[in-house]
Protein backbone atom coordinates (compact mmCIF):
# COMPACT_ATOMS: atom_id res chain seq x y z
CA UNK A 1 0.00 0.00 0.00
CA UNK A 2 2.96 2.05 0.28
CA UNK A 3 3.48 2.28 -3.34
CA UNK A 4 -0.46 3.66 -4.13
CA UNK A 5 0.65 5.93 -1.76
CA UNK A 6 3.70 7.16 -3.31
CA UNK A 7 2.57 7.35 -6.71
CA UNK A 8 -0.91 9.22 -5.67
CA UNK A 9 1.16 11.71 -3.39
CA UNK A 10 3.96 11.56 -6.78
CA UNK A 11 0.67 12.65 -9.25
CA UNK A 12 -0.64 15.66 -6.58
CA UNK A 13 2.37 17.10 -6.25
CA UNK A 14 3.72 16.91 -10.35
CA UNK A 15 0.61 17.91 -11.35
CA UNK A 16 0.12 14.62 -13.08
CA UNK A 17 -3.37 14.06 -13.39
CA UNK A 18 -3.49 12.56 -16.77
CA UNK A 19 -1.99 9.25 -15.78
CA UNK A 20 -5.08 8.19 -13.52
CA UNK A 21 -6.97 6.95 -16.58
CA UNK A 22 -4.19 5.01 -17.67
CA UNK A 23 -3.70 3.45 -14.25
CA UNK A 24 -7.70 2.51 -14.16
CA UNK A 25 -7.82 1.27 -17.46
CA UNK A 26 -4.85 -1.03 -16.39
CA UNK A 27 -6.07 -2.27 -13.29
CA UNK A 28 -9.53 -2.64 -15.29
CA UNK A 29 -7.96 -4.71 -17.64
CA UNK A 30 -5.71 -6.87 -14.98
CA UNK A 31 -9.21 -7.67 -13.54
CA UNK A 32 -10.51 -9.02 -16.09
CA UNK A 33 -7.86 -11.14 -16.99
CA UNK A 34 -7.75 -12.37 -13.34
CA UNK A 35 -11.45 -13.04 -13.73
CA UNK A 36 -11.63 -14.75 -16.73
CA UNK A 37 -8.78 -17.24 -15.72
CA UNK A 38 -11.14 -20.57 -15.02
CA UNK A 39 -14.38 -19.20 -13.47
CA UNK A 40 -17.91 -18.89 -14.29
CA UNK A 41 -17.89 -15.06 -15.88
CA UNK A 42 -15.45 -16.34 -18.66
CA UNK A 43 -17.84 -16.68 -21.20
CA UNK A 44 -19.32 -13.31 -21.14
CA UNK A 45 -16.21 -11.50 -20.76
CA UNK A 46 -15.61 -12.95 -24.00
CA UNK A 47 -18.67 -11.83 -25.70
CA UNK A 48 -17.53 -8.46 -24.91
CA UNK A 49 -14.43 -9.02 -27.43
């Protein structure tokens, strides 16, 4: 949790606002791998594609 820290107190201070949809669309992304991996929601995460 450190490191969320860091980088959120890094992006308020720099003025770097523009990488929070980047870091969203990551982690949104990572999900979705992690949840299509062998369970139930597989199939309809791959209707989406």
């Amino acid at each position: 949790m450190d490191f969320l820290k860091e980088l959120f107190a890094f992006m308020r201070v720099r003025k770097k606002y523009w990488l929070m949809p980047i870091l969203i669309t990551m982690v949104m992304f990572g999900g979705l791998i992690v949840l299509s991996q062998g369970s139930a929601v597989a199939p309809f995460i791959y209707t989406i594609f």
